[in-house]
Protein backbone atom coordinates (compact mmCIF):
# COMPACT_ATOMS: atom_id res chain seq x y z
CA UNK A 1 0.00 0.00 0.00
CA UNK A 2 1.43 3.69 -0.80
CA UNK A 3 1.30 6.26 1.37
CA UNK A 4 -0.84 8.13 -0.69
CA UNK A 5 -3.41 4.95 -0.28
CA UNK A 6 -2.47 4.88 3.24
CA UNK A 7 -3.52 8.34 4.39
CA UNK A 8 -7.15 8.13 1.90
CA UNK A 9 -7.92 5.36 3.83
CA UNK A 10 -7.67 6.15 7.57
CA UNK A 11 -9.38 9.83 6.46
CA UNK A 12 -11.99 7.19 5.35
CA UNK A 13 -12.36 5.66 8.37
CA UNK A 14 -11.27 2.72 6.99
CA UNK A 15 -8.40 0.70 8.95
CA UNK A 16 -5.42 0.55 6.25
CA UNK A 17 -2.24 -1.75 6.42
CA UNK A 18 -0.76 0.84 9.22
CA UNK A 19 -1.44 4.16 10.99
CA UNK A 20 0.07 6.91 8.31
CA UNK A 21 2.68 9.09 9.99
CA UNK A 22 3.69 12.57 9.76
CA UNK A 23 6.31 14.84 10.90
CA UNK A 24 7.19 17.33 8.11
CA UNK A 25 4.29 17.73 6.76
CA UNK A 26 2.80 21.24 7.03
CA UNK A 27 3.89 24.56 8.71
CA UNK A 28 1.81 23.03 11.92
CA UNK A 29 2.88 19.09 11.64
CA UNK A 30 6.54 20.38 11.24
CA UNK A 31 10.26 20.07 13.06
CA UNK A 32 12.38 23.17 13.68
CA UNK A 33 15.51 23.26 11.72
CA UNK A 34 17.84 22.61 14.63
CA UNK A 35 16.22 19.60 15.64
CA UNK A 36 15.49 18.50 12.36
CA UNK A 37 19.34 18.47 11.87
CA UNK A 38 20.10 16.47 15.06
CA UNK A 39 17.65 13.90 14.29
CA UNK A 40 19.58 13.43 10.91
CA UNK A 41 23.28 13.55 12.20
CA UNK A 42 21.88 10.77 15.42
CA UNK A 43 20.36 8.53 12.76
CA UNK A 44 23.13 8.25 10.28
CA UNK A 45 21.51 10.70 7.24
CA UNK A 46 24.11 12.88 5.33
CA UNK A 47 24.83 15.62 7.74
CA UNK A 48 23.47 18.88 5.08
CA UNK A 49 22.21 21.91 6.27
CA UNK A 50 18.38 21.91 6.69
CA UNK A 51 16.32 24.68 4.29
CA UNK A 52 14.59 26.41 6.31
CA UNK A 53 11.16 27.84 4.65
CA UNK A 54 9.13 29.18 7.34
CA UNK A 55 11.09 31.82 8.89
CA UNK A 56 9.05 32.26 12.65
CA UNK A 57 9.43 28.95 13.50
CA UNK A 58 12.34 28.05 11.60
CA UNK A 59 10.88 24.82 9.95
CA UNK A 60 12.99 22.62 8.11
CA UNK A 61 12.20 21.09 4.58
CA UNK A 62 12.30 17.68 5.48
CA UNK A 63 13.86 15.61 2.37
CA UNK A 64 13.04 11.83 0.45
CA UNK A 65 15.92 10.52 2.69
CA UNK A 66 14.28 11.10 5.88
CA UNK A 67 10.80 10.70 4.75
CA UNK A 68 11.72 6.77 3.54
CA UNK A 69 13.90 6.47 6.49
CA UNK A 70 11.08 6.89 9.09
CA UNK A 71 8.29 5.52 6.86
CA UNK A 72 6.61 8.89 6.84
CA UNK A 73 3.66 8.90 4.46
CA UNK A 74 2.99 12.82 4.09
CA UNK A 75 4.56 15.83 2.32
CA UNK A 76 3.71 19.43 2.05
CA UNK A 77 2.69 21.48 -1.01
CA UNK A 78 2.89 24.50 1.22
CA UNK A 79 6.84 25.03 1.51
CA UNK A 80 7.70 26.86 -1.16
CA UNK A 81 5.14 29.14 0.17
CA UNK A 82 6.22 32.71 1.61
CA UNK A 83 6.50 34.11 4.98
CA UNK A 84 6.97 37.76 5.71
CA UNK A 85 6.08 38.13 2.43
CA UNK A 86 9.72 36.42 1.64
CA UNK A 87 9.71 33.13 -0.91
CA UNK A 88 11.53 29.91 0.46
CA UNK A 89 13.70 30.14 -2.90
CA UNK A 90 17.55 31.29 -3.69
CA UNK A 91 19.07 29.46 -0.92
CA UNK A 92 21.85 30.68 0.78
CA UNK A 93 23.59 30.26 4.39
CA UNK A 94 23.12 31.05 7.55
CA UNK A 95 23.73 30.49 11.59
CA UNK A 96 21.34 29.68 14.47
CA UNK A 97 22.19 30.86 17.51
CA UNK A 98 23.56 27.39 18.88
CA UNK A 99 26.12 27.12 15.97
CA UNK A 100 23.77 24.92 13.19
CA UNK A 101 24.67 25.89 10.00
CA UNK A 102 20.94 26.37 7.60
CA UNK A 103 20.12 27.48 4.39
CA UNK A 104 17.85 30.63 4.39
CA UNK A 105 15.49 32.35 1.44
CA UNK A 106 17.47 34.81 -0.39
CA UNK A 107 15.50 37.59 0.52
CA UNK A 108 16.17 36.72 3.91
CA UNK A 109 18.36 40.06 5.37
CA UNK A 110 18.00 40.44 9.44
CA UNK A 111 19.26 43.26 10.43
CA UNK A 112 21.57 43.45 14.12
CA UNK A 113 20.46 46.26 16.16
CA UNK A 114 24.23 46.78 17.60
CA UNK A 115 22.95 44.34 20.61
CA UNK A 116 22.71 40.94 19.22
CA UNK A 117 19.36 40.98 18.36
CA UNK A 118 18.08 40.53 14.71
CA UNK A 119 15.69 42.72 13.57
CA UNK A 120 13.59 41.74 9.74
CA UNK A 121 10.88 43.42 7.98
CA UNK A 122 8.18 42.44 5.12
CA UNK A 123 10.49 40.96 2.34
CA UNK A 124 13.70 41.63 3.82
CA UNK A 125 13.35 45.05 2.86
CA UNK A 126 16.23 47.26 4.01
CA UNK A 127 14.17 50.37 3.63
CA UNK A 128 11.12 49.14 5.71
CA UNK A 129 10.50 49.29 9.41
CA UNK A 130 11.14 45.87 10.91
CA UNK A 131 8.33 43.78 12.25
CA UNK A 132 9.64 40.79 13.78
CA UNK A 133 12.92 40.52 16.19
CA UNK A 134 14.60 37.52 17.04
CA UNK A 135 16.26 38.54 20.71
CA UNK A 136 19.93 37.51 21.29
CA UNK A 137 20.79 33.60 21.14
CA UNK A 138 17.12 33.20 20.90
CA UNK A 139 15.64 31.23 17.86
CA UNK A 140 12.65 32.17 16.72
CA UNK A 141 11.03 35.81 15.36
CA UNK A 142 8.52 37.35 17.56
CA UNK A 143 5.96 40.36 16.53
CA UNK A 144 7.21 43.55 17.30
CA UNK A 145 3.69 44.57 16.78
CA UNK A 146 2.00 44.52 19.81
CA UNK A 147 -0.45 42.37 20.77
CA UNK A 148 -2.06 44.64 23.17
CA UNK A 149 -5.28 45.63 24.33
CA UNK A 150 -6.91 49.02 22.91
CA UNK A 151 -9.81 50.75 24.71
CA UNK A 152 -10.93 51.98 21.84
CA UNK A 153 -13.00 48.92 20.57
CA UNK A 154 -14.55 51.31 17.76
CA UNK A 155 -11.23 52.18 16.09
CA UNK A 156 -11.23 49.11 14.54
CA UNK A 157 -14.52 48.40 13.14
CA UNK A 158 -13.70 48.40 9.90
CA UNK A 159 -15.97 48.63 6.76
CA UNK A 160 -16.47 44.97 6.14
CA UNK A 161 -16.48 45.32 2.17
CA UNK A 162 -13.48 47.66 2.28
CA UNK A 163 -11.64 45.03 4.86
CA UNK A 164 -12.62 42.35 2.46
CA UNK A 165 -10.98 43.99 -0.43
CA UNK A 166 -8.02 44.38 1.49
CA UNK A 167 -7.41 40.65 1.76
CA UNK A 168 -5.27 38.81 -0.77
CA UNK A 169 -6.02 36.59 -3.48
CA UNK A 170 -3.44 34.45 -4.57
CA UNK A 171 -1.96 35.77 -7.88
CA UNK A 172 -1.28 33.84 -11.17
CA UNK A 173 2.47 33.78 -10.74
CA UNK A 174 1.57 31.66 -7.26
CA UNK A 175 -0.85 29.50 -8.52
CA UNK A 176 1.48 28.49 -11.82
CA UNK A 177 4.12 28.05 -8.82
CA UNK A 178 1.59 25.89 -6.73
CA UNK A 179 0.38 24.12 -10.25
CA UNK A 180 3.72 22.97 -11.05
CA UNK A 181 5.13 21.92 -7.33
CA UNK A 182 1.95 19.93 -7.05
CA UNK A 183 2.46 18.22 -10.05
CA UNK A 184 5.73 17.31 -9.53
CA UNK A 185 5.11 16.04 -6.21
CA UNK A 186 1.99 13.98 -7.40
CA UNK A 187 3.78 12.29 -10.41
CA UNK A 188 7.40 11.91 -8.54
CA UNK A 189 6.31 10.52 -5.08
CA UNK A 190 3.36 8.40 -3.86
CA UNK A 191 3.42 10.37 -0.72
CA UNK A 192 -0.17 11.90 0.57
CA UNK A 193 0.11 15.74 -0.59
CA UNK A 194 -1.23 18.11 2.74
CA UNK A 195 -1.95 21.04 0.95
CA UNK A 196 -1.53 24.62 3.11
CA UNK A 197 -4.41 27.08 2.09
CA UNK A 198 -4.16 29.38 4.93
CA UNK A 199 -6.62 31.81 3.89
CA UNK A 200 -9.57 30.27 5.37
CA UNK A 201 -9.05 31.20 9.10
CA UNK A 202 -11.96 33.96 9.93
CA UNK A 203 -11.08 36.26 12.55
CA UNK A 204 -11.79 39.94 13.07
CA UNK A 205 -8.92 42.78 13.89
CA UNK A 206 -7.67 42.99 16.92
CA UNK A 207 -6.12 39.25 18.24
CA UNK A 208 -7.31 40.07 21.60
CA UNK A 209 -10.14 42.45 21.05
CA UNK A 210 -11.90 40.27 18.81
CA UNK A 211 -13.61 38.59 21.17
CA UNK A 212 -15.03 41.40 22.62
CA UNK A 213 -15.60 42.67 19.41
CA UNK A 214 -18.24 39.79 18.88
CA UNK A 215 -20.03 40.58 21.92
CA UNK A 216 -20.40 44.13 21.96
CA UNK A 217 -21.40 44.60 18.23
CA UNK A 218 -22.16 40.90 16.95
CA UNK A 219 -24.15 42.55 13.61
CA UNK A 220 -21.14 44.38 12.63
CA UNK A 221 -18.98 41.06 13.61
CA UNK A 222 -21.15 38.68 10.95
CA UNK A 223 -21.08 41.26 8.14
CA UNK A 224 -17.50 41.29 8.42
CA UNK A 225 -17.06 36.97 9.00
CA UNK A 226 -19.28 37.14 5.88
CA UNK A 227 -17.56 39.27 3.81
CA UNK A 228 -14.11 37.48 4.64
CA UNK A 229 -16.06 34.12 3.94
CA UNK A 230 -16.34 35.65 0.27
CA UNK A 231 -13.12 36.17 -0.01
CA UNK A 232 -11.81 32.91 1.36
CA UNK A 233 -14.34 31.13 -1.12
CA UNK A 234 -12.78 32.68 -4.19
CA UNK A 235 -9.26 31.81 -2.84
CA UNK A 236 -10.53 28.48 -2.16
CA UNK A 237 -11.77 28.16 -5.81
CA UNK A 238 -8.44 29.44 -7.20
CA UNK A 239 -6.23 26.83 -5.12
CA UNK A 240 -8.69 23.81 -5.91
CA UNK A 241 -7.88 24.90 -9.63
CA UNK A 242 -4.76 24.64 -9.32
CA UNK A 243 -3.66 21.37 -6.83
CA UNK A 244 -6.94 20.19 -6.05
CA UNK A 245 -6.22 16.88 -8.20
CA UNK A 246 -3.17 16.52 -6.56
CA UNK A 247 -4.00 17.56 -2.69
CA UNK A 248 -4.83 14.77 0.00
CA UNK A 249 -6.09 17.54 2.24
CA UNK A 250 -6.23 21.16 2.48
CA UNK A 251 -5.24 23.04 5.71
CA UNK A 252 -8.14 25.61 5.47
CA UNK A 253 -7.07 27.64 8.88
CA UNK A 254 -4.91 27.93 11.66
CA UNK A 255 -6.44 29.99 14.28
CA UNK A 256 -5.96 28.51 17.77
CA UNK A 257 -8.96 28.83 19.83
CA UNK A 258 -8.01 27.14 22.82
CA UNK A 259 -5.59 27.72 25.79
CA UNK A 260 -4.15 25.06 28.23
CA UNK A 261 -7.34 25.19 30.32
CA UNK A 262 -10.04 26.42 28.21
CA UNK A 263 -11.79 28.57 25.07
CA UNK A 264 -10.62 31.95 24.54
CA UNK A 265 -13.81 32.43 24.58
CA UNK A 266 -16.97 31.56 25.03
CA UNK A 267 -18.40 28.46 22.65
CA UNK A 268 -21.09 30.45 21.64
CA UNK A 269 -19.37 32.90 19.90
CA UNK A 270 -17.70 30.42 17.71
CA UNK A 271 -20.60 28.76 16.80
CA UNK A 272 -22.54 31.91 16.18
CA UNK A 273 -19.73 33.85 13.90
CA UNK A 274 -17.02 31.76 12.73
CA UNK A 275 -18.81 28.25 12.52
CA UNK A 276 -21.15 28.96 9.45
CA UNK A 277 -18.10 30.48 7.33
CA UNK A 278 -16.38 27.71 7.63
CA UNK A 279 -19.40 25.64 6.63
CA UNK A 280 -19.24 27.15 3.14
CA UNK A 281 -16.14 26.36 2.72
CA UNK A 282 -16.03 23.12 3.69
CA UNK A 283 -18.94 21.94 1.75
CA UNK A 284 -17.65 23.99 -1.53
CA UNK A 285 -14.86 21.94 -0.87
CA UNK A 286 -16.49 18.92 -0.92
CA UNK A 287 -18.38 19.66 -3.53
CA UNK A 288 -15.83 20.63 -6.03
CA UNK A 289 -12.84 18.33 -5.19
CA UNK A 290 -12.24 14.92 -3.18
CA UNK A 291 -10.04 17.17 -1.00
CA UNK A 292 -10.31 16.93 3.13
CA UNK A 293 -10.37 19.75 4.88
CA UNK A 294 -8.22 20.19 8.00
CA UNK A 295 -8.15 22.55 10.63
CA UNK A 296 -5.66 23.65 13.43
CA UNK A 297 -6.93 24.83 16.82
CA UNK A 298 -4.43 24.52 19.48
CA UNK A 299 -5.88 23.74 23.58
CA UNK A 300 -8.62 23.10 25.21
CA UNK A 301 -11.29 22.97 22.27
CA UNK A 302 -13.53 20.25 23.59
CA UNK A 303 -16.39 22.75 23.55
CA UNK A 304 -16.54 23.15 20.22
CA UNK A 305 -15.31 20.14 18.08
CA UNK A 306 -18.96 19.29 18.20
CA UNK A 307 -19.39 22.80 16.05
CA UNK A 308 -16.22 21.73 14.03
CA UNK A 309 -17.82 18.28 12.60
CA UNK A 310 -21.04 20.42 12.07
CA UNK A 311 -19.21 23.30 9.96
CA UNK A 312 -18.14 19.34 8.20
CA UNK A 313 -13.75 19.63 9.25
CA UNK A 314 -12.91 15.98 8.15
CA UNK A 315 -9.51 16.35 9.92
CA UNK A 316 -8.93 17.63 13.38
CA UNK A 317 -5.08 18.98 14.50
CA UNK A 318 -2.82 18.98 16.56
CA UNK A 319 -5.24 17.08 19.04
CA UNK A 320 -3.61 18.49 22.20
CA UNK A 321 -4.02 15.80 24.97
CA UNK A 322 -2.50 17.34 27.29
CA UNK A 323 -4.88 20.53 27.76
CA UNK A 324 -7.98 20.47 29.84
CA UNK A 325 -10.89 18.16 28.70
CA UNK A 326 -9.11 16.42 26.21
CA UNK A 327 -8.21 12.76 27.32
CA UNK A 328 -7.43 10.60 24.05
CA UNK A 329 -9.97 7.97 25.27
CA UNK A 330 -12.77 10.66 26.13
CA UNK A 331 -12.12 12.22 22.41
CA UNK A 332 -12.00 8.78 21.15
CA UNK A 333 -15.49 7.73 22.71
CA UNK A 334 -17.51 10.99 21.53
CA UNK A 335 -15.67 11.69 18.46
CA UNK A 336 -14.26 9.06 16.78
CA UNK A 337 -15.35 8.08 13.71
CA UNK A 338 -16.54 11.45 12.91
CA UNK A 339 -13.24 13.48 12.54
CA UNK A 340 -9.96 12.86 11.96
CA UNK A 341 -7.60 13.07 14.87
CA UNK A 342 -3.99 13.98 12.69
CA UNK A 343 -1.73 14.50 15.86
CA UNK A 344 -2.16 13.54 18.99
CA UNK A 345 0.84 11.18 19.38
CA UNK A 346 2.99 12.47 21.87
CA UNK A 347 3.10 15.19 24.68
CA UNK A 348 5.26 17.99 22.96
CA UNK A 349 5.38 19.10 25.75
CA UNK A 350 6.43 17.04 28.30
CA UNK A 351 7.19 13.47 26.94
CA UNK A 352 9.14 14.30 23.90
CA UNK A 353 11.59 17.21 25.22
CA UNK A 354 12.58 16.04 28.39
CA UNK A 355 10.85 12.23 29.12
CA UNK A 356 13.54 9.00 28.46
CA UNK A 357 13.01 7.37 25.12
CA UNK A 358 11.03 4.33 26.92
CA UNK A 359 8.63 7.30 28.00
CA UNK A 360 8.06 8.47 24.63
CA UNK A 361 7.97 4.78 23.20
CA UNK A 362 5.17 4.22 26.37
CA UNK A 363 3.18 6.86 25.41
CA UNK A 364 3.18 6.90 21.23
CA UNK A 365 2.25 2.93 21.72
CA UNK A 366 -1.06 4.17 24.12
CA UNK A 367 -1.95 6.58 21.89
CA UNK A 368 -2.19 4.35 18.78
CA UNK A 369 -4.29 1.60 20.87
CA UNK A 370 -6.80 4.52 21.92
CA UNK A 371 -7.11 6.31 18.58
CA UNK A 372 -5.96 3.71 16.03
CA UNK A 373 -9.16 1.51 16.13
CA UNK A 374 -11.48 1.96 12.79
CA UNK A 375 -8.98 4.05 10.93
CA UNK A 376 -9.37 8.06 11.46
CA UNK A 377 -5.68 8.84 13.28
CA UNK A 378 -2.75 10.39 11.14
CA UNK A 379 0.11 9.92 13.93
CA UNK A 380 1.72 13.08 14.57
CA UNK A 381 3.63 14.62 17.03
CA UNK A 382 1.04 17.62 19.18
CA UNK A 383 2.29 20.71 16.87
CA UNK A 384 5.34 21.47 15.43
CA UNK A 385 9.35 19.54 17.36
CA UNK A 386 10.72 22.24 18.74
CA UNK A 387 14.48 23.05 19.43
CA UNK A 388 16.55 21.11 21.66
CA UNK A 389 14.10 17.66 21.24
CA UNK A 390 16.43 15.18 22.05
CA UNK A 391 17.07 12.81 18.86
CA UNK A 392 16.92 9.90 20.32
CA UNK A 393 13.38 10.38 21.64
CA UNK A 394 12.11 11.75 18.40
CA UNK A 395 13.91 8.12 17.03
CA UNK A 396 11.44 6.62 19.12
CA UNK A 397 8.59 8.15 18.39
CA UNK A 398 9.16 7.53 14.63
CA UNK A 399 10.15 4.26 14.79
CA UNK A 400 7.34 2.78 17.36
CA UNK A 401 4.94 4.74 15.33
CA UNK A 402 5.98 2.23 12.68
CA UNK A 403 6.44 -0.67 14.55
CA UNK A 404 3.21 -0.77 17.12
CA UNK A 405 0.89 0.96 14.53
CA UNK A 406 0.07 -2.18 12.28
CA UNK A 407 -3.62 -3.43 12.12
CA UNK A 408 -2.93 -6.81 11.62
């Protein structure tokens, strides 16, 4: 059976020859650059610098080597994909912090601010005002733009048609690019293809004020989720076009909803103003293509996966069993069957950083029995290895994910 067969399968509920596994996959299945490189060097693979494509969380492209090596049965479409508005193309070198030589998009210029830290703005434009810092030693970019709190809720109700028209559409130079990496992965590999839409997540301005934003003026709130639902529908359209024969599934958004001990909010307000968007979607996906549709919400989310198989997700991510309400047996029991749990298959948190490698081989072995049963579980680490994983526990995790996930 191919990977490609593999993964259809189990998103078919439908037990295949073994649970598919992923690591690499997607900009929120992925493993940073630094680890990525360890894991390599500890398991014998030519010791090259990793390309790193997504620039905040310094993701590595994970290559045919390690993807036969492990018996990994996913790739992504997304990694030639920009961030900061900077294309994972013209390669060229660069440091971390700890000394591990990577290979960086040429338009990739950080700027040192005379203390250490490196400072980068949209494109790697020297004339623009940086956005992003990575501190000293550190080794990831955070937001300069802050996050914070305004009291002035009104200052950013926008006109929902003029926010809408605001929004970008992909452009015919990205979808040839998309076109012709998706058919080159669909003809050259028998891998399942996770495609990365990203412009599907529906959320208002303001990360934090949103919320309120909902409550205190919830007409204004649905005009705008509708007019970005418009938007995301014609984006949708334009990437089916272009990959949809060639895409396993689609991440449609990334928007984390939950924290380590509940919603960000209150249930209601998903199901009331981002729930029925995503409904559209979904279904003109399903319509249209024999895509699935996948969506990322890290935390507590119990409350509302119930809303998520309504607004018809097939695949649920990262499946984070660690945060309040979500016991692999208890989401196995009420929801199995009816989405796809792709992750789920080790603490990221604990286990895999700093537990021995018979903890990690313990714990991916439990989570296959629970959520293995009838197909419906892409094994995947909860979100993206970060740095400093020790390679000898991510070894384990690959290789019992191999070894204890056969149905026969």
């Amino acid at each position: 059976m191919t990977s490609r067969e593999r993964v259809a399968k189990t998103l078919n509920f439908e037990e295949p020859d073994r649970v598919p596994i992923d690591l690499g996959g997607s900009r929120v299945t992925g493993i940073m650059a630094q680890a990525y490189a360890k894991l390599r060097r500890h398991v014998g693979l030519p010791d090259r610098p990793p390309r790193v494509y997504d620039l905040m969380q310094l993701l590595a492209i994970v290559e045919e080597d390690y993807l036969q090596h492990f018996h990994l049965d996913v790739i992504g479409l997304e990694q030639a994909a920009a961030t900061f508005d900077i294309p994972a193309r013209d390669w060229k070198p660069w440091t971390l912090a700890d000394g591990t030589p990577v290979l960086v998009p040429g338009q990739f210029n950080p700027v040192d601010d005379g203390q250490g830290h490196w400072l980068l703005a949209p494109g790697g434009r020297a004339d623009a005002a940086p956005q992003w810092r990575m501190p000293k030693g550190g080794f990831y970019f955070d937001s300069i733009v802050s996050p914070s709190l305004t009291p002035d809720l009104d200052a950013l109700k926008v006109d929902p048609v003029e926010h809408a028209r605001r929004l970008p559409v992909f452009t015919d130079e990205q979808l040839d690019d998309l076109r012709e990496r998706g058919r080159q992965l669909h003809e050259g590999t028998e891998y399942a293809i996770l495609g990365g839409f990203w412009r599907g997540s529906l959320w208002g301005p303001g990360h934090l004020e949103w919320p309120m934003l909902m409550l205190t003026d919830p007409v204004w709130a649905r005009e705008l989720m509708e007019a970005q639902t418009e938007v995301a529908l014609r984006n949708v359209e334009l990437y089916a076009e272009a990959v949809g024969e060639y895409c396993t599934a689609i991440l449609i958004q990334g928007n984390d909803y939950g924290t380590q001990r509940g919603m960000l909010f209150r249930p209601e307000l998903f199901h009331e103003f981002q729930a029925p968007g995503f409904k559209r979607i979904n279904q003109w996906v399903h319509e249209h293509t024999r895509m699935k549709t996948f969506t990322h919400t890290c935390g507590s989310v119990y409350d509302i996966i119930e809303d998520i198989i309504d607004a018809e997700f097939d695949i649920l991510n990262p499946v984070q069993c660690s945060a309040a309400n979500m016991e692999p047996q208890r989401l196995k029991d009420e929801f199995g069957g009816r989405v796809v749990f792709w992750g789920g298959g080790i603490d990221t948190q604990k286990t895999l950083p700093f537990g021995t490698p018979e903890d990690v081989r313990r714990e991916v072995a439990e989570r296959i029995r629970i959520f293995a049963p009838g197909g419906g579980f892409v094994l995947n680490a909860i979100h993206n290895v970060q740095y400093g994983t020790p390679p000898e526990n991510l070894a384990a995790m690959l290789r019992t994910a191999y070894e204890r996930g056969t149905y026969s």
